[in-house]
N, C-alpha and C. Protein backbone atom coordinates (compact mmCIF):
# COMPACT_ATOMS: atom_id res chain seq x y z
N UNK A 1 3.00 -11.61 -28.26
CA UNK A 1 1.63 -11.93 -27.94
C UNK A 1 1.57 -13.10 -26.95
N UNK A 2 2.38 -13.93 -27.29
CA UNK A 2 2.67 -15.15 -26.17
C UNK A 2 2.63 -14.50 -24.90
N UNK A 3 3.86 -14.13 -24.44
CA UNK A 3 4.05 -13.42 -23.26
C UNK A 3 2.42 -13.09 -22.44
N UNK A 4 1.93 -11.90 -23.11
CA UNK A 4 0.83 -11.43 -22.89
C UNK A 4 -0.31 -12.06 -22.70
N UNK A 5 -0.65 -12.98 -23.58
CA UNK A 5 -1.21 -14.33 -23.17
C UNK A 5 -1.37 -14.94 -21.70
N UNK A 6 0.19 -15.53 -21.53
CA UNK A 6 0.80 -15.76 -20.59
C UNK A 6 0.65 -15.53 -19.38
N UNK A 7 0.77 -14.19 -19.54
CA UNK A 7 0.79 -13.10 -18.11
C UNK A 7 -1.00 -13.28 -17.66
N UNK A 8 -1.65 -12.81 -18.44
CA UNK A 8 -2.68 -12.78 -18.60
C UNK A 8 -3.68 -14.28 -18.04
N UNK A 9 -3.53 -15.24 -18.33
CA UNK A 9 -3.83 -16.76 -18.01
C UNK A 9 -3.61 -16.71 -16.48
N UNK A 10 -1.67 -16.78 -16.33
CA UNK A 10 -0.97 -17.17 -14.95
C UNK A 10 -2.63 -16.07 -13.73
N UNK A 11 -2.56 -14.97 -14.46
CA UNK A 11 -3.23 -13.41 -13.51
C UNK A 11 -4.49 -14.23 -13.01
N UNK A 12 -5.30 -14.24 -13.88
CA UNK A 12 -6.86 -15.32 -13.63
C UNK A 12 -6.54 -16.06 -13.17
N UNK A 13 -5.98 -17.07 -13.66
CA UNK A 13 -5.38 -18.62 -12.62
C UNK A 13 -5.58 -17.74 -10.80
N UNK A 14 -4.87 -17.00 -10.50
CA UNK A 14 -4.39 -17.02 -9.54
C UNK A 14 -5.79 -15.90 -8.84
N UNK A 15 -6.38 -15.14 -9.41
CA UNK A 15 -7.40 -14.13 -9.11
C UNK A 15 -8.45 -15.51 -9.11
N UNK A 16 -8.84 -16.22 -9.93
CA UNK A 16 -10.32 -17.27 -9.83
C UNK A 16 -9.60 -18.14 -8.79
N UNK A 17 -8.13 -18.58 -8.69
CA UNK A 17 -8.12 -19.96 -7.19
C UNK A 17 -8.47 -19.30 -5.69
N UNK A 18 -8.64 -17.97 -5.96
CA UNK A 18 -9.05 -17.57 -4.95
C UNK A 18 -10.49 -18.07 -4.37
N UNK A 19 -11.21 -17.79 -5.40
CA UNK A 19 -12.26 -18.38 -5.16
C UNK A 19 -12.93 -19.84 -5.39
N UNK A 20 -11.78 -20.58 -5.93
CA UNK A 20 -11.98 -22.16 -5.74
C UNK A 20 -12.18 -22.15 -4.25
N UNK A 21 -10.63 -21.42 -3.72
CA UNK A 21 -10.49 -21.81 -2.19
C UNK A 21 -11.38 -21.55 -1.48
N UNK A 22 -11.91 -20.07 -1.43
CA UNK A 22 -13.26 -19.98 -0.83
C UNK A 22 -14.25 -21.12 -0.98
N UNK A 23 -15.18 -21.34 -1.92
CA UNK A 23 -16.09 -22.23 -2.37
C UNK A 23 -15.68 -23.83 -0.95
N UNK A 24 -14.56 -24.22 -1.29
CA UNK A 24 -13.76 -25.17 -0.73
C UNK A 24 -14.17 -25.27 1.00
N UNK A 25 -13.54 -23.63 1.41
CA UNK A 25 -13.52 -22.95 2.58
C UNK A 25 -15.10 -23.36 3.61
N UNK A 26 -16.25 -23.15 2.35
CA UNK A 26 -17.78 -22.82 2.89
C UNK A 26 -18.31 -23.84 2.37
N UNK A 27 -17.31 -25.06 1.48
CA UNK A 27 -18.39 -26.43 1.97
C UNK A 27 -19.31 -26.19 0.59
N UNK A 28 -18.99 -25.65 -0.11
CA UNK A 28 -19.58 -25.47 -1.30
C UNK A 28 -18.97 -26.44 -2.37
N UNK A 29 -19.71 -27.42 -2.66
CA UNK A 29 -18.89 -28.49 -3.54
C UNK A 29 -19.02 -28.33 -4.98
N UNK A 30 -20.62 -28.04 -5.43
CA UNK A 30 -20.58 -27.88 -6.88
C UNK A 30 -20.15 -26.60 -7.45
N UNK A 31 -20.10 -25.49 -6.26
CA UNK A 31 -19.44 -24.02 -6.93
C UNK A 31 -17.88 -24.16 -6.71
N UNK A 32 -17.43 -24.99 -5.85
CA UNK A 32 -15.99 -25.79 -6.28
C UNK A 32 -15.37 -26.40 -6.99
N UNK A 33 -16.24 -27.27 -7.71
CA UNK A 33 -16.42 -28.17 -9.23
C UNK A 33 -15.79 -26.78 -10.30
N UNK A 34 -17.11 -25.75 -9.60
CA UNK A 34 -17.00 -25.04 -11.05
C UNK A 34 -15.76 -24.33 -11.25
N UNK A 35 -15.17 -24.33 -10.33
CA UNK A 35 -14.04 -22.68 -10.51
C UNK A 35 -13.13 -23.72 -10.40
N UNK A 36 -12.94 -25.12 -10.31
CA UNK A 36 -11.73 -26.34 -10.65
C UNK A 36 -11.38 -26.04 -12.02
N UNK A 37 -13.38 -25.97 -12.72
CA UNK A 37 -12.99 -26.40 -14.36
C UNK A 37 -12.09 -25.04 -14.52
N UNK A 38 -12.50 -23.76 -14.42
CA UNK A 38 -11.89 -22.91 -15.28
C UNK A 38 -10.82 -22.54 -14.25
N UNK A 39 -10.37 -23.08 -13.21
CA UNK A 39 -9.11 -22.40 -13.07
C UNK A 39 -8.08 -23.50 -13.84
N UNK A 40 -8.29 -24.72 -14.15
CA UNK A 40 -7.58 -25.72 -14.80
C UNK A 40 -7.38 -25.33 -16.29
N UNK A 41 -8.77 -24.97 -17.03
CA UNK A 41 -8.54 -24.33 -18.15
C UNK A 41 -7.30 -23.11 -18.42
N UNK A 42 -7.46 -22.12 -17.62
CA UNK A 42 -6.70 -20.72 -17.79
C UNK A 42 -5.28 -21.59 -16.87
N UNK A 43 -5.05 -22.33 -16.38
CA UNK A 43 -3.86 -22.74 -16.04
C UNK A 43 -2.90 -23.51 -17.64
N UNK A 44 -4.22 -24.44 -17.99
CA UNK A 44 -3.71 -24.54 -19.08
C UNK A 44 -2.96 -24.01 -20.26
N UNK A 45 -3.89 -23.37 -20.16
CA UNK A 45 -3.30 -22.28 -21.15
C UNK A 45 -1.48 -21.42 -21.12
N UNK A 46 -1.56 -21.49 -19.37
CA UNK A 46 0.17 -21.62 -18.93
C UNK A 46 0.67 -22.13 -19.35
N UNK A 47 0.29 -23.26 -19.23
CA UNK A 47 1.23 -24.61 -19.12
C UNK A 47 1.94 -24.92 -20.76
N UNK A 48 0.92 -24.39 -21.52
CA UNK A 48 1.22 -24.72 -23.17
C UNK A 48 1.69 -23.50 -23.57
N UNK A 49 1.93 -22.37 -23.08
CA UNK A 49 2.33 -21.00 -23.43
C UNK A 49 4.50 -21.33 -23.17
N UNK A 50 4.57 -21.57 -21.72
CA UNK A 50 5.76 -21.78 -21.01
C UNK A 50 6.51 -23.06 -21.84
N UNK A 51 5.78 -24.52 -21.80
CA UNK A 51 6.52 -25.69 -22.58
C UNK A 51 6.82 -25.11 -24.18
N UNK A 52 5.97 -24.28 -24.90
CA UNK A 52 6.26 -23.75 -26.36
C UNK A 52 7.48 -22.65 -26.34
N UNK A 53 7.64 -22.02 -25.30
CA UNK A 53 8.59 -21.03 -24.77
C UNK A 53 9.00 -20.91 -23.71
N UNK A 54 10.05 -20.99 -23.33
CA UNK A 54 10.60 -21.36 -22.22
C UNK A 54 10.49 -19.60 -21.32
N UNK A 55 10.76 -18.42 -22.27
CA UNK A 55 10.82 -17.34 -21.95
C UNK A 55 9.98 -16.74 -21.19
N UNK A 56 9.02 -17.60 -21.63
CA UNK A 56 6.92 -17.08 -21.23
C UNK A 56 6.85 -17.54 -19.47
N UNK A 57 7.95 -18.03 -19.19
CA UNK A 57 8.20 -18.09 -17.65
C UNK A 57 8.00 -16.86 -16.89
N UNK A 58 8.55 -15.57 -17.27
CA UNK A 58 8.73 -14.69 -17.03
C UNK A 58 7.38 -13.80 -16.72
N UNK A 59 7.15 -14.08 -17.58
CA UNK A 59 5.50 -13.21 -17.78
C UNK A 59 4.25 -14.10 -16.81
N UNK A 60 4.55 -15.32 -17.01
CA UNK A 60 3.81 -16.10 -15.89
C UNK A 60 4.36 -15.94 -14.17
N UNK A 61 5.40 -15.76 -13.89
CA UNK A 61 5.88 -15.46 -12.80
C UNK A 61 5.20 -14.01 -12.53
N UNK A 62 5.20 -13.08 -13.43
CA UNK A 62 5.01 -12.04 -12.99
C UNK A 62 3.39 -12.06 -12.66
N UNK A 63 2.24 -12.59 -13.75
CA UNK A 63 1.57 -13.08 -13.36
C UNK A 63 0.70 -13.45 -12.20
N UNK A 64 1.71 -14.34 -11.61
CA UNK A 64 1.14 -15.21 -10.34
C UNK A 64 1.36 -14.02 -9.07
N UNK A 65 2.29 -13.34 -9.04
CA UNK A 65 2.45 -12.19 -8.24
C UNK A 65 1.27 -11.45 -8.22
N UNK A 66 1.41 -10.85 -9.57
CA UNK A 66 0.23 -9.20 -9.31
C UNK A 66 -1.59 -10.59 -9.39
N UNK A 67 -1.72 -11.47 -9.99
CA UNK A 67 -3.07 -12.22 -10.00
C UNK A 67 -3.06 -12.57 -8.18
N UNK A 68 -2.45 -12.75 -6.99
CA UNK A 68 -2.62 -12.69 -6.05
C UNK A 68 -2.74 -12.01 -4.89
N UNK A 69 -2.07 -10.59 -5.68
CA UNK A 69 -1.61 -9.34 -5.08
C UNK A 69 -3.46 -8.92 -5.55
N UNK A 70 -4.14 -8.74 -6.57
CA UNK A 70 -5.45 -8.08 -6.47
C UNK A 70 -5.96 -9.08 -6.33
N UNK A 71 -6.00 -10.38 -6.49
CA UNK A 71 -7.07 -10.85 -5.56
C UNK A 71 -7.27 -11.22 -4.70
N UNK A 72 -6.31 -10.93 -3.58
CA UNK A 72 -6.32 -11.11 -2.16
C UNK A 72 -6.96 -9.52 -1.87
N UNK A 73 -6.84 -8.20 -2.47
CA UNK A 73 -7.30 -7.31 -2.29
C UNK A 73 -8.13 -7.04 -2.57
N UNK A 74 -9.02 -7.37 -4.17
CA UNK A 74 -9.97 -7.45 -3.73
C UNK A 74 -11.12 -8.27 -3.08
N UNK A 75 -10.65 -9.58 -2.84
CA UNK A 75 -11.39 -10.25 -1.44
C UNK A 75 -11.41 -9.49 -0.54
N UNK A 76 -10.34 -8.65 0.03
CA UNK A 76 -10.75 -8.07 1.08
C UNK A 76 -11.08 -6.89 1.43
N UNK A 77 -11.49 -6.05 0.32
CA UNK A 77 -12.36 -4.69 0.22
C UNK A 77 -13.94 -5.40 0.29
N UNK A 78 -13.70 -6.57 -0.91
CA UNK A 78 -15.51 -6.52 -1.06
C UNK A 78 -15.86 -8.11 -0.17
N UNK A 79 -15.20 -8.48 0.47
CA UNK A 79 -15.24 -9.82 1.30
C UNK A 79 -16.00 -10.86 0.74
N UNK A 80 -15.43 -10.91 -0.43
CA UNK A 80 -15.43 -12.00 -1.42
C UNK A 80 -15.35 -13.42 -0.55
């Protein structure tokens, strides 16, 4: 369940910093605020998954791959 967790957290982390960066991008400060808090939260949630298990690396690596792989795609179907 860790793992899955894991994977799952790293995926969002990396699908919502998309849109920190945007927000960032267009000068948008308080919709930047907002996607700080929860991409920090669901990062968190990494961070205490991986230090409790060293293994949960794995699943977060994989993670950060496919969470940037669809959300760079879908930014750029729906021009997020």
């Amino acid at each position: 369940m860790t793992y899955l967790i894991t994977f799952i957290a790293v995926f969002l982390t990396d699908v919502l910093y998309i849109y920190f960066i945007k927000s960032i991008q267009d000068n948008k400060a308080l919709q930047a605020a907002f996607w700080s808090v929860i991409v920090t939260g669901t990062a968190s949630i990494t961070v205490i998954s991986y230090t409790e298990d060293h293994w949960a690396l794995i699943p977060a690596l994989a993670g950060a791959f496919f969470g940037t792989l669809v959300g760079m795609r879908v930014r750029k179907k729906f021009g997020v």
